[in-house]
PDB file of N, CA and C in Angstrom:
ATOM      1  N   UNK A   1      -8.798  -3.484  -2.743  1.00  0.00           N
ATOM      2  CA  UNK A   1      -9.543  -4.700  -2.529  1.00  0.00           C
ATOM      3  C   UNK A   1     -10.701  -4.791  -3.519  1.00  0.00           C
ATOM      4  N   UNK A   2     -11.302  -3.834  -3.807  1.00  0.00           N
ATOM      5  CA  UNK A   2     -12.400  -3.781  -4.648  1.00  0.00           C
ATOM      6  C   UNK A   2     -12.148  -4.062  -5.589  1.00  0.00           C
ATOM      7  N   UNK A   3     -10.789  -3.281  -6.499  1.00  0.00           N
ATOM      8  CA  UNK A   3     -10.315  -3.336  -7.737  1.00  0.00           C
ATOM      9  C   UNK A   3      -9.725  -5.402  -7.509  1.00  0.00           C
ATOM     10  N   UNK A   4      -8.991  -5.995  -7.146  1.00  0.00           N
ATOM     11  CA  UNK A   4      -8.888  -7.125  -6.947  1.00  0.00           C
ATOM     12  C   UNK A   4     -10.411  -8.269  -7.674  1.00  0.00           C
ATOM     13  N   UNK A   5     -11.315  -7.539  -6.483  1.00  0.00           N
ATOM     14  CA  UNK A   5     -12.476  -8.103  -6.633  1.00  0.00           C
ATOM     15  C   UNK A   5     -13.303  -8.428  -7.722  1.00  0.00           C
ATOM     16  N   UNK A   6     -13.107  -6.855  -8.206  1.00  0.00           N
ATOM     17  CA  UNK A   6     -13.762  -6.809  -9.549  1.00  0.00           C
ATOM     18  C   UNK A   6     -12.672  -7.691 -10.910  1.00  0.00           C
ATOM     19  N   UNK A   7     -11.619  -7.754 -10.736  1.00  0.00           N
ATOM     20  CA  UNK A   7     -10.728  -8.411 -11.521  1.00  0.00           C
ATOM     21  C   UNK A   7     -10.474  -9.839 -11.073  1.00  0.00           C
ATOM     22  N   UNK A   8     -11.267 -10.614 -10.499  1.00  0.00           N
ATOM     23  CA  UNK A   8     -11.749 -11.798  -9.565  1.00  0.00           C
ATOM     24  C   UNK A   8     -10.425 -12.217  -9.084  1.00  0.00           C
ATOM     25  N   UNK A   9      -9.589 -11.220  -8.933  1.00  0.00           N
ATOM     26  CA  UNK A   9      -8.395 -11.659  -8.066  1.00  0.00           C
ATOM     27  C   UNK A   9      -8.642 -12.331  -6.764  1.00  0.00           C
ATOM     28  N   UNK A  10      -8.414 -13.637  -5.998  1.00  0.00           N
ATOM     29  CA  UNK A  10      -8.939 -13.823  -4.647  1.00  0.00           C
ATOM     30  C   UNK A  10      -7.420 -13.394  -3.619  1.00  0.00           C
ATOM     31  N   UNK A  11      -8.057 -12.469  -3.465  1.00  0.00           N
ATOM     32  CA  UNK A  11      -7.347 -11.559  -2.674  1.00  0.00           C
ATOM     33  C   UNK A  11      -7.537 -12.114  -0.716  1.00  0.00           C
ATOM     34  N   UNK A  12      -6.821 -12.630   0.141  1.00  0.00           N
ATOM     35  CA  UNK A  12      -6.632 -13.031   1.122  1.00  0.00           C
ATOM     36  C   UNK A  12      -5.023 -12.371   1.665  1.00  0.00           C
ATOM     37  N   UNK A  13      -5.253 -12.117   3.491  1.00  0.00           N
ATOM     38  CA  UNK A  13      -4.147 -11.217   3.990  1.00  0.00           C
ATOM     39  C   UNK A  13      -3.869 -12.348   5.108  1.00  0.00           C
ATOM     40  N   UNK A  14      -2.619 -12.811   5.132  1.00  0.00           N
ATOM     41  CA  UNK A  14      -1.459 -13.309   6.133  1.00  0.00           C
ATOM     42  C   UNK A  14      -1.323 -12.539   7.303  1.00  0.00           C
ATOM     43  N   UNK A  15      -1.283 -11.370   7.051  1.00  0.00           N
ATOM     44  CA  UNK A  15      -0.650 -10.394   8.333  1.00  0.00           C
ATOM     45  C   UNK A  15      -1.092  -9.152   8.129  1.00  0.00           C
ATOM     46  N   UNK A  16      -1.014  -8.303   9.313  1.00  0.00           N
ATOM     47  CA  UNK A  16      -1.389  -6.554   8.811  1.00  0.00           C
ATOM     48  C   UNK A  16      -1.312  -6.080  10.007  1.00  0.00           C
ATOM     49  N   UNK A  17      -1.555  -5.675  11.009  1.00  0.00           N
ATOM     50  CA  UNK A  17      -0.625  -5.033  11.908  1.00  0.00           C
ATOM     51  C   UNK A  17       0.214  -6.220  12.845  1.00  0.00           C
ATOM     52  N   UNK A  18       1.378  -6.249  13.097  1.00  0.00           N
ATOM     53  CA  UNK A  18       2.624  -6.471  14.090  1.00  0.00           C
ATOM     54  C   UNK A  18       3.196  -5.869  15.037  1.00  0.00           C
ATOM     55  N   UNK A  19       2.826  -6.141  16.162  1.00  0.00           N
ATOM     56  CA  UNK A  19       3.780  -5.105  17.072  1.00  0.00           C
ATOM     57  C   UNK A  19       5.136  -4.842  17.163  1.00  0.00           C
ATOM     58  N   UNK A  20       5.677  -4.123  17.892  1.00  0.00           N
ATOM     59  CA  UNK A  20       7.481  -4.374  17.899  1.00  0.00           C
ATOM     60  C   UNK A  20       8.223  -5.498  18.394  1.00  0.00           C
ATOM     61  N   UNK A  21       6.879  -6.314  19.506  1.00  0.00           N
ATOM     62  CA  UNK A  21       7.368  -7.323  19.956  1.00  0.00           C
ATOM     63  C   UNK A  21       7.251  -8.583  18.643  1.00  0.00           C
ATOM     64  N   UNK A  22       6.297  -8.363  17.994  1.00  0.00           N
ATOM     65  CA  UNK A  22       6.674  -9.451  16.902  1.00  0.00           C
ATOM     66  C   UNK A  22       7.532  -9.189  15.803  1.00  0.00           C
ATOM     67  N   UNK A  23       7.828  -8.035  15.744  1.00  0.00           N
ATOM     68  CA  UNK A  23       8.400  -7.331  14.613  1.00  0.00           C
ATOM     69  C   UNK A  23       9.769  -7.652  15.156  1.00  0.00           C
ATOM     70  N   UNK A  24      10.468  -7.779  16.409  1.00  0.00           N
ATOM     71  CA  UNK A  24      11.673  -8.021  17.254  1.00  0.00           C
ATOM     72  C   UNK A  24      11.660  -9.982  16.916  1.00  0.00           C
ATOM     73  N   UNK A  25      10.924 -10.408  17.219  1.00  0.00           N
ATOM     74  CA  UNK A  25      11.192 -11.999  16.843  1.00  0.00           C
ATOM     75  C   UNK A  25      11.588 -12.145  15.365  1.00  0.00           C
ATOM     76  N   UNK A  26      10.762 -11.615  14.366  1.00  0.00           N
ATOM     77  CA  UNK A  26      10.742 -11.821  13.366  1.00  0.00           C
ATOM     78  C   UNK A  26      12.130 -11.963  12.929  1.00  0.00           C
ATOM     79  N   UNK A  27      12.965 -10.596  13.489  1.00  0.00           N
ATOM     80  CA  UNK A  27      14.158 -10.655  12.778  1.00  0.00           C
ATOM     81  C   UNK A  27      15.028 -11.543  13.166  1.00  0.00           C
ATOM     82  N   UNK A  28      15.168 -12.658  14.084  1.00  0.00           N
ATOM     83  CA  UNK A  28      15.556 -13.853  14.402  1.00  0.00           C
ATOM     84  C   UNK A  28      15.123 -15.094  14.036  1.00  0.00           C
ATOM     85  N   UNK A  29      14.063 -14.928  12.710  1.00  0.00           N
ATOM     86  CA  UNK A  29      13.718 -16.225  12.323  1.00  0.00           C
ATOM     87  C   UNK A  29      13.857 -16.004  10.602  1.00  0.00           C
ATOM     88  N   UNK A  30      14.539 -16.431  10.449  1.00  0.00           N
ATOM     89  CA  UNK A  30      15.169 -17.048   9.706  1.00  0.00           C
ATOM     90  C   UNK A  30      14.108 -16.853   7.884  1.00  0.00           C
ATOM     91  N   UNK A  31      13.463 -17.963   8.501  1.00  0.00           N
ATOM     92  CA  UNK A  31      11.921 -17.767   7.539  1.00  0.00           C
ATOM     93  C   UNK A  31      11.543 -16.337   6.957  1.00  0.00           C
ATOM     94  N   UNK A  32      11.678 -15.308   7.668  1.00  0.00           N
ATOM     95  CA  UNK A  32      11.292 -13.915   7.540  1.00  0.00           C
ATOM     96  C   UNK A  32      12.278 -13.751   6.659  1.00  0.00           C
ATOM     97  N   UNK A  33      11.302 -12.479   5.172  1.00  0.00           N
ATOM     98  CA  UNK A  33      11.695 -12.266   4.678  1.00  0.00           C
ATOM     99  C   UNK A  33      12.750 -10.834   4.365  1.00  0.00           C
ATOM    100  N   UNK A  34      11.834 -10.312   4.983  1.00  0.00           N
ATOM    101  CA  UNK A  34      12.406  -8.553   5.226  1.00  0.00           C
ATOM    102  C   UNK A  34      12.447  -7.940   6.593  1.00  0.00           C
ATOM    103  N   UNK A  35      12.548  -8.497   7.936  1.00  0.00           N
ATOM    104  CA  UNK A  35      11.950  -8.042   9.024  1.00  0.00           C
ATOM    105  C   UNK A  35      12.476  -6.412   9.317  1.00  0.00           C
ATOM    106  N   UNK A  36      11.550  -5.670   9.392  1.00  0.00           N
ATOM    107  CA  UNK A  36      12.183  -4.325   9.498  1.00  0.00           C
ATOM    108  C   UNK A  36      12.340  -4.332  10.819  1.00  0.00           C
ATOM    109  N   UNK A  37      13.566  -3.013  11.529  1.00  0.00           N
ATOM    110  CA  UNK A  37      13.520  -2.951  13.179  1.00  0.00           C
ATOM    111  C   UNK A  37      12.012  -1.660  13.533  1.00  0.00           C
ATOM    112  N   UNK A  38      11.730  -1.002  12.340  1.00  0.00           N
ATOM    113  CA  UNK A  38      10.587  -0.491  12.317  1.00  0.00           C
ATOM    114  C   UNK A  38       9.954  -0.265  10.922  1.00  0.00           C
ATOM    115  N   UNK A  39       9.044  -1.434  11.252  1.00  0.00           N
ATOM    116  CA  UNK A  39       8.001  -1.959  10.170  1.00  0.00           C
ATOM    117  C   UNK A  39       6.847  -0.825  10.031  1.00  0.00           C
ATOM    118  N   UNK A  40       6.104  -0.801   8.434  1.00  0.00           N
ATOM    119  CA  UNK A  40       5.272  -0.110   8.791  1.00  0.00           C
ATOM    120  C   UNK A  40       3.952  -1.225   9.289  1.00  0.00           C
ATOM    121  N   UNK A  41       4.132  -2.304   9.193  1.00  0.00           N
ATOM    122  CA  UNK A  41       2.995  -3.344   9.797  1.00  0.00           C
ATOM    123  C   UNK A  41       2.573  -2.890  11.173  1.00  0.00           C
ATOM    124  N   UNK A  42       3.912  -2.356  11.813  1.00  0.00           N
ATOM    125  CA  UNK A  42       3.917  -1.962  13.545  1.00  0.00           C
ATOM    126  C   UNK A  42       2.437  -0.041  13.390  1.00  0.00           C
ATOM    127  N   UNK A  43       2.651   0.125  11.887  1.00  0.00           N
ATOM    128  CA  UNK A  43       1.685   1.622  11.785  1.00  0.00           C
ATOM    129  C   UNK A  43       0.486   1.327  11.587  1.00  0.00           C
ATOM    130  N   UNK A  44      -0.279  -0.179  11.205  1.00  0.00           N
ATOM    131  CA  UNK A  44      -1.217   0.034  10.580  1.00  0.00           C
ATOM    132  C   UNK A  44      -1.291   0.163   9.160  1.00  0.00           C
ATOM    133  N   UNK A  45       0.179   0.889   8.429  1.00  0.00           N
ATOM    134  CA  UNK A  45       0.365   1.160   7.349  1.00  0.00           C
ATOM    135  C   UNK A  45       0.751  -0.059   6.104  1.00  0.00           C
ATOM    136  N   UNK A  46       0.564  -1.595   6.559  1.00  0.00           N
ATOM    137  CA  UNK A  46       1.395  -2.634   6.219  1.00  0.00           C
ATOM    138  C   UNK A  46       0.324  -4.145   5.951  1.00  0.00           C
ATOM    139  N   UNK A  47       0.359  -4.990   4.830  1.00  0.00           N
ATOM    140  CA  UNK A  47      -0.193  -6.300   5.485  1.00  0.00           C
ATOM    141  C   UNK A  47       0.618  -6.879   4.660  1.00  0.00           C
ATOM    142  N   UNK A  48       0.472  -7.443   4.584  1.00  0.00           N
ATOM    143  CA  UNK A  48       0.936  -9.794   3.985  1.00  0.00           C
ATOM    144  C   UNK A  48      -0.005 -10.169   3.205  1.00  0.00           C
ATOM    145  N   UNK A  49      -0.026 -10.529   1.935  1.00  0.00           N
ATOM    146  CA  UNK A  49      -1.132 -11.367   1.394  1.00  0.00           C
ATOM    147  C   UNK A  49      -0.626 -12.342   0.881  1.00  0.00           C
ATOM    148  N   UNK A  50      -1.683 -13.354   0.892  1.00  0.00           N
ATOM    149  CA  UNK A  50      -1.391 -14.675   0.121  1.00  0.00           C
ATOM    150  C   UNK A  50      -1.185 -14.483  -1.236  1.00  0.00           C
ATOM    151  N   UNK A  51      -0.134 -14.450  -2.109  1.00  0.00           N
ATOM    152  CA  UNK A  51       0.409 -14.037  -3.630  1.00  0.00           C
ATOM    153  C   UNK A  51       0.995 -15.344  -4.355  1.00  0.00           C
ATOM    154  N   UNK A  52       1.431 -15.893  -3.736  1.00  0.00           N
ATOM    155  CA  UNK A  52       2.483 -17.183  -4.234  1.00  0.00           C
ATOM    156  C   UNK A  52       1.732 -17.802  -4.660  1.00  0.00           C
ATOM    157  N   UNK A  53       0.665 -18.083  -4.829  1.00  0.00           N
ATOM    158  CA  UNK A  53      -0.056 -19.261  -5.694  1.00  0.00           C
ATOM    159  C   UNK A  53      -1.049 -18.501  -6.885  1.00  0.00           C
ATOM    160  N   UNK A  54      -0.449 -17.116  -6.797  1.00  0.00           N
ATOM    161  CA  UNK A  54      -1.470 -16.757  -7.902  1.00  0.00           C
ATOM    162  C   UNK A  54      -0.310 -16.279  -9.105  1.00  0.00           C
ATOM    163  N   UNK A  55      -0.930 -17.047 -10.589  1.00  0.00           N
ATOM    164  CA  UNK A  55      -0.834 -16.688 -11.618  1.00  0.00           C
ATOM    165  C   UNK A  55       0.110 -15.371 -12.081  1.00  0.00           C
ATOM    166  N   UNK A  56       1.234 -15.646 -12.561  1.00  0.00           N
ATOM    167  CA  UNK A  56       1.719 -14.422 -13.154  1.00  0.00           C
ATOM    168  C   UNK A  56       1.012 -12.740 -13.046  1.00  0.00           C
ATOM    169  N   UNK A  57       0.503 -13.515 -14.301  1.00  0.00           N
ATOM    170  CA  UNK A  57      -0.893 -11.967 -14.955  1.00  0.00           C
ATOM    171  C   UNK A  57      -1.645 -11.487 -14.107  1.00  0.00           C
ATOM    172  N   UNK A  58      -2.063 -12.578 -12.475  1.00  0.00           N
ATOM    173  CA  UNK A  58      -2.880 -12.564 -11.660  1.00  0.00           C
ATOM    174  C   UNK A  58      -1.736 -11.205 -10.823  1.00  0.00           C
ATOM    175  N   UNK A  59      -0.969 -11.734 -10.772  1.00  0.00           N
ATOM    176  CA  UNK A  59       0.209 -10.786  -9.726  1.00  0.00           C
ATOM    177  C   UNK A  59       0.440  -9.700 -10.250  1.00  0.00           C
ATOM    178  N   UNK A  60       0.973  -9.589 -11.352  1.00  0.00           N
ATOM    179  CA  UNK A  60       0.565  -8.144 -12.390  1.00  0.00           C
ATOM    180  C   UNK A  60      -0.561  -7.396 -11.984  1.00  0.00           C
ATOM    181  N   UNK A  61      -1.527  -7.926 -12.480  1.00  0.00           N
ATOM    182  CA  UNK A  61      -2.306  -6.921 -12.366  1.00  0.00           C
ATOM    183  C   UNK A  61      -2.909  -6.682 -10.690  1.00  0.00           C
ATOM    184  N   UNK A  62      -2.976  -7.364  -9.906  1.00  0.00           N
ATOM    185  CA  UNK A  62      -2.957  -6.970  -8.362  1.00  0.00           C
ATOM    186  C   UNK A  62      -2.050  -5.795  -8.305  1.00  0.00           C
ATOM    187  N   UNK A  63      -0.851  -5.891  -7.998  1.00  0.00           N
ATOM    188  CA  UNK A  63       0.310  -4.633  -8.390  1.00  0.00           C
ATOM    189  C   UNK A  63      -0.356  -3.192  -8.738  1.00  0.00           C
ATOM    190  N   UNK A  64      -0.587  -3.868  -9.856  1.00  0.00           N
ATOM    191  CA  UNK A  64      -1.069  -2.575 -10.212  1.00  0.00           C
ATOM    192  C   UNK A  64      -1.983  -2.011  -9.946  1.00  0.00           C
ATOM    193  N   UNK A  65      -3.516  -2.858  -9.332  1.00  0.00           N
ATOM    194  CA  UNK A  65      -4.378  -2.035  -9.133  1.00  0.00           C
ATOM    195  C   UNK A  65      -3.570  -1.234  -7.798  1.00  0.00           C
ATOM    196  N   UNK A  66      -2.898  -2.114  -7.136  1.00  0.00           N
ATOM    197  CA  UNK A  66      -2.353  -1.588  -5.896  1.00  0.00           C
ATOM    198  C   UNK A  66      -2.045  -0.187  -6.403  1.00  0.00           C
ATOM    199  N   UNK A  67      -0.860  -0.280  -7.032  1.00  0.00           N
ATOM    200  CA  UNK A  67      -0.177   1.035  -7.236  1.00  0.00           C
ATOM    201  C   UNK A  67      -1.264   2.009  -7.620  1.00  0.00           C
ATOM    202  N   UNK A  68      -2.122   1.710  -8.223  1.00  0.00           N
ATOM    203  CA  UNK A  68      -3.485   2.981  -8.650  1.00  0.00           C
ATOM    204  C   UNK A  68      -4.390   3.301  -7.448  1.00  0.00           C
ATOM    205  N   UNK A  69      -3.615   2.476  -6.743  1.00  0.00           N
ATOM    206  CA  UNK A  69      -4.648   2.984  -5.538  1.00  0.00           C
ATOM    207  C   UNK A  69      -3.875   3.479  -3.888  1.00  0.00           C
ATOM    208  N   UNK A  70      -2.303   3.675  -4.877  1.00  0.00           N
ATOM    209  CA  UNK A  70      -1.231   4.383  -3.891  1.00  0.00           C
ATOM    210  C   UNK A  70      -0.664   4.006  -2.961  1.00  0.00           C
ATOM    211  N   UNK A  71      -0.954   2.265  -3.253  1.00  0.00           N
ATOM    212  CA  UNK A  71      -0.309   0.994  -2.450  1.00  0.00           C
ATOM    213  C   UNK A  71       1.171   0.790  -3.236  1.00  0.00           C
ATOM    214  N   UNK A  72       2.049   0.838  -2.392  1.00  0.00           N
ATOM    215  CA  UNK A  72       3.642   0.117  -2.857  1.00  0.00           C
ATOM    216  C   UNK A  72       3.690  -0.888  -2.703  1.00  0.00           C
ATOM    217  N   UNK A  73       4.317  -1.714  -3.054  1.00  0.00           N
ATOM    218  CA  UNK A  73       4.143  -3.436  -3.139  1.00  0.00           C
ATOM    219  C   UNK A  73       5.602  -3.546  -3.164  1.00  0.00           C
ATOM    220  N   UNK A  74       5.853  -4.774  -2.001  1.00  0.00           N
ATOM    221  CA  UNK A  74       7.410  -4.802  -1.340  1.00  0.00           C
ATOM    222  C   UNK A  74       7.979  -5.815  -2.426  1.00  0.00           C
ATOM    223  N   UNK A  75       7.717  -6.510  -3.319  1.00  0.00           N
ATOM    224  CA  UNK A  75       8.265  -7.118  -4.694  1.00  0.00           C
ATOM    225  C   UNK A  75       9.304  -6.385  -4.989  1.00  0.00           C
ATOM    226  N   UNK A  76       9.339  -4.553  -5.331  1.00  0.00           N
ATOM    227  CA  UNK A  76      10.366  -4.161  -5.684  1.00  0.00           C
ATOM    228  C   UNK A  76      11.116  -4.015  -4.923  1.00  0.00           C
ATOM    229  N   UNK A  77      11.032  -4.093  -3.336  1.00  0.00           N
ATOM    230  CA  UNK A  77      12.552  -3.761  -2.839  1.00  0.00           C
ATOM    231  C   UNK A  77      13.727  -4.459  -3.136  1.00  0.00           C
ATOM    232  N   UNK A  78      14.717  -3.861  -2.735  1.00  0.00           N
ATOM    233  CA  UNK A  78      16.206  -4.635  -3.054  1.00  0.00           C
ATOM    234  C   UNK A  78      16.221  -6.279  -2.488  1.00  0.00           C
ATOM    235  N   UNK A  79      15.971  -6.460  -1.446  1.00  0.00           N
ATOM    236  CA  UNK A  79      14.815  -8.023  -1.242  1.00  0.00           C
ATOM    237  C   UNK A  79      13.763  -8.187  -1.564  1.00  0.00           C
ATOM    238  N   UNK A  80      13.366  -8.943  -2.406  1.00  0.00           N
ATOM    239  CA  UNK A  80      11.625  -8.549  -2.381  1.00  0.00           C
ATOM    240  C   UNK A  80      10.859  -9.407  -1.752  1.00  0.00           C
ATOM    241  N   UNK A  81      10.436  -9.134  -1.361  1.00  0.00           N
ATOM    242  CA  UNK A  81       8.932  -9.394  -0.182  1.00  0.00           C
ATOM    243  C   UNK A  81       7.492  -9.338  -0.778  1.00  0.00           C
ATOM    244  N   UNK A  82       7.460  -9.998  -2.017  1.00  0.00           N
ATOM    245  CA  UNK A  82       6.082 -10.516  -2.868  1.00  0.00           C
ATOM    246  C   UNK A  82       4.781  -9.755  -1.786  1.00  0.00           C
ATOM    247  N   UNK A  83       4.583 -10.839  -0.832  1.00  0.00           N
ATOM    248  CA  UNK A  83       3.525 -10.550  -0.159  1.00  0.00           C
ATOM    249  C   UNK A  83       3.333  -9.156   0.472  1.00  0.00           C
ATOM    250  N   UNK A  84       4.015  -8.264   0.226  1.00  0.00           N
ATOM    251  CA  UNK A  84       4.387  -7.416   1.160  1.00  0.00           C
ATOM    252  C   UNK A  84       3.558  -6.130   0.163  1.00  0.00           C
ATOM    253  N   UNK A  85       2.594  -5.083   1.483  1.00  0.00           N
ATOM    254  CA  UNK A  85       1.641  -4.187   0.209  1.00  0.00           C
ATOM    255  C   UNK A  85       1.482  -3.334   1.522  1.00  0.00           C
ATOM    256  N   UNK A  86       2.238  -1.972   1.060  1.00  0.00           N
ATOM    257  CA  UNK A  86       2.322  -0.860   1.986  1.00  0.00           C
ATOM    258  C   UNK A  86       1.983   0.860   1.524  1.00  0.00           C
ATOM    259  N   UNK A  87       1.667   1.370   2.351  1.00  0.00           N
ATOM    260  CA  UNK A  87       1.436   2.529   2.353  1.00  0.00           C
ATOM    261  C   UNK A  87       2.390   3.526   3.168  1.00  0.00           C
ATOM    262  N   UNK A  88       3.295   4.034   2.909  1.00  0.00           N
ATOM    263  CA  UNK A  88       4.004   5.252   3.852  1.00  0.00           C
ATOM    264  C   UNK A  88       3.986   6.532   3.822  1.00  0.00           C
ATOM    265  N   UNK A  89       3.045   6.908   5.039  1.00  0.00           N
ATOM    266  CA  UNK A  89       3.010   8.017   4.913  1.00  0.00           C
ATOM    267  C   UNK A  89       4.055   9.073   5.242  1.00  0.00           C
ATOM    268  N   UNK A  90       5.290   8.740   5.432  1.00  0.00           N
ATOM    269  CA  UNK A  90       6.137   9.551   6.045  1.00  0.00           C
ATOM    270  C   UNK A  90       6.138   9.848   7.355  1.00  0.00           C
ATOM    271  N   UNK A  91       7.047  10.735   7.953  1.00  0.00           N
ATOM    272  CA  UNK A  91       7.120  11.270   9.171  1.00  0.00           C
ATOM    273  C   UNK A  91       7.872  10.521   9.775  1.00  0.00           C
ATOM    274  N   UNK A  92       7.872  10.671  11.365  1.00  0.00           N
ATOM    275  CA  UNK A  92       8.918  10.119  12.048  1.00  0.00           C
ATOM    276  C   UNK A  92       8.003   8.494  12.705  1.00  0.00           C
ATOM    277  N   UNK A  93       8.546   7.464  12.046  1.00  0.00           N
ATOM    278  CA  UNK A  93       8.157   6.296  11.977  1.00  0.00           C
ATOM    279  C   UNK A  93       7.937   5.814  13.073  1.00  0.00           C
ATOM    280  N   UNK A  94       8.914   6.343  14.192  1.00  0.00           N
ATOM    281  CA  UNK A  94       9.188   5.601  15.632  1.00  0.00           C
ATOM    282  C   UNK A  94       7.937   6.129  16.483  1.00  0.00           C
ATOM    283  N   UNK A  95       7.772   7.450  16.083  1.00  0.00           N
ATOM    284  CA  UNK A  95       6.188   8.527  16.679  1.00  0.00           C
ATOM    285  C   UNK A  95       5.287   7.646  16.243  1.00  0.00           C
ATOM    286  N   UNK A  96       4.936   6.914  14.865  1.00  0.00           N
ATOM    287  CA  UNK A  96       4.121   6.497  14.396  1.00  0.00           C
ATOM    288  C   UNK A  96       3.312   5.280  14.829  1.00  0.00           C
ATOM    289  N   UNK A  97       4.573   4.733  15.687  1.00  0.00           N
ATOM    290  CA  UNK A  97       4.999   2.701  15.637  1.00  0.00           C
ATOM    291  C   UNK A  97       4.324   3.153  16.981  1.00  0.00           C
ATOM    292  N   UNK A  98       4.742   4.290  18.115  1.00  0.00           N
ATOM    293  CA  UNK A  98       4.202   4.664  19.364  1.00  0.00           C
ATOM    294  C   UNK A  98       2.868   4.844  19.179  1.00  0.00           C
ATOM    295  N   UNK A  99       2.186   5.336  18.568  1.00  0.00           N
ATOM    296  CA  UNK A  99       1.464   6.459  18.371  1.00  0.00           C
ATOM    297  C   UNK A  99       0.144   5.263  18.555  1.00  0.00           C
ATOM    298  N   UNK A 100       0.351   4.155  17.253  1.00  0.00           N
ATOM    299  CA  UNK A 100      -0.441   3.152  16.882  1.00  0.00           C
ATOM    300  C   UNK A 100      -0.384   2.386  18.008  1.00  0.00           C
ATOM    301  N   UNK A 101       0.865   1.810  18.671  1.00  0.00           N
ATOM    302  CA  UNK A 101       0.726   1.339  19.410  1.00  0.00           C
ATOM    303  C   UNK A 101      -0.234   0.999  20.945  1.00  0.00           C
ATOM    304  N   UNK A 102      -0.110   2.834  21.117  1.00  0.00           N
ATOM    305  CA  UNK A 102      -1.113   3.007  22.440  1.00  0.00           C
ATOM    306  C   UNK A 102      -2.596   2.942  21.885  1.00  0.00           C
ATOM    307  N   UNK A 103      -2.459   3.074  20.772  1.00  0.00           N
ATOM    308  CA  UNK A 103      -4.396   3.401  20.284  1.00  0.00           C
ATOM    309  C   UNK A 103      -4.928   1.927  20.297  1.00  0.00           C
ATOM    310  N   UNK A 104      -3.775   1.009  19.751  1.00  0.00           N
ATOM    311  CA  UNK A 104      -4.404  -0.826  20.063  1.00  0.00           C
ATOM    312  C   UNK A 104      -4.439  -1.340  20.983  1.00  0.00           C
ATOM    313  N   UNK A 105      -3.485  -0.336  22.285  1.00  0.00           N
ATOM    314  CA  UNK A 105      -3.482  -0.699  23.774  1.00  0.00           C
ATOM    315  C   UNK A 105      -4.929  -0.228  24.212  1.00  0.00           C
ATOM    316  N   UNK A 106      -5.309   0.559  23.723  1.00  0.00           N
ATOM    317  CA  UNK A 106      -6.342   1.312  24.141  1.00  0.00           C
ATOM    318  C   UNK A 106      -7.502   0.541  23.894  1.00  0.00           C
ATOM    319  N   UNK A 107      -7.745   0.072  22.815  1.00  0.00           N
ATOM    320  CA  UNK A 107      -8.786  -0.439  22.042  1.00  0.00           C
ATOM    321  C   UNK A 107      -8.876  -2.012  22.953  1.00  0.00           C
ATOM    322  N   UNK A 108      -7.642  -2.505  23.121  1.00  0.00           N
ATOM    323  CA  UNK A 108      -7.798  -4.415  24.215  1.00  0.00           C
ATOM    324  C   UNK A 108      -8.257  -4.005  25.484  1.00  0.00           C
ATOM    325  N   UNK A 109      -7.884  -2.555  25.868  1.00  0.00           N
ATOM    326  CA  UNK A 109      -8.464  -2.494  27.487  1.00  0.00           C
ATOM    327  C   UNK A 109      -9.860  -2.219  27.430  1.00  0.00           C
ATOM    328  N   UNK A 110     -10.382  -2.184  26.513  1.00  0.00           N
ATOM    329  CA  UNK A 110     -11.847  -1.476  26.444  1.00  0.00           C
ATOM    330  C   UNK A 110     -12.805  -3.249  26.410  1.00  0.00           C
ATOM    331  N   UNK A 111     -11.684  -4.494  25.708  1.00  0.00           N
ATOM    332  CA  UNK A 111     -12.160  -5.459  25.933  1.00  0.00           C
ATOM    333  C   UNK A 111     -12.532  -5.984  26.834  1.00  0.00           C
ATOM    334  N   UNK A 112     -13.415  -6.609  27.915  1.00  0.00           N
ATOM    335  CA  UNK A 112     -13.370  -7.294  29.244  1.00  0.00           C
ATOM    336  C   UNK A 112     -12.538  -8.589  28.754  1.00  0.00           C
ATOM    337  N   UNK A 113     -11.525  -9.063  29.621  1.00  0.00           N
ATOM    338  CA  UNK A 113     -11.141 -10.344  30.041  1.00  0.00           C
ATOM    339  C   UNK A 113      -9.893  -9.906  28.716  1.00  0.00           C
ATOM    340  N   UNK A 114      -9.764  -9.480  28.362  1.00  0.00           N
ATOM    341  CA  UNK A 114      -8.555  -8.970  26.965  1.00  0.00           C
ATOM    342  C   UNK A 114      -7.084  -9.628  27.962  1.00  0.00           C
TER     343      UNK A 114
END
């Protein structure tokens, strides 16, 4: 984000964590581009940014600061998913998707009226 910043990229995020329950719709709509059955969006590890209206050179070099900063960018998958800017840390994904899950359950009950 910084590197963006400093390269006056205007950097804005669509999405970044998804649960399984949205991550389960997704793959029934159509619109969706890549819906995984386990996303890393569901880890924390995942967001969406607004990309499509920026400049070639602008997208280039976003990419890349990404990649220098050990972000994968879903452009290259075998579908590509432009907006798509992830981090995987490995391990067993489904532990992970759980794992995150209860800690955001945790975090709405601490809300009153949540």
């Amino acid at each position: 984000m910084l590197a963006a910043q400093s390269d006056n990229i205007p950097l804005r995020f669509r999405y970044a964590y998804r649960d399984q329950a949205e991550q389960e719709r997704l793959k029934h709509d159509p619109s969706a581009i890549t819906p995984a059955d386990k996303s890393l969006h569901s880890t924390g590890n995942a967001v969406d940014a607004y990309v499509k209206k920026l400049p070639p050179a602008m997208l280039s070099k976003l990419v890349s600061d990404a990649a220098a900063a050990g972000i994968s960018w879903g452009g290259l998958f075998s579908t590509p998913d432009e907006p798509h800017f992830h981090v995987d840390p490995g391990g067993n994904r489904a532990q992970r998707i759980n794992a995150f899950s209860q800690a955001v359950q945790a975090l709405k009950d601490q809300i009153p009226g949540y």
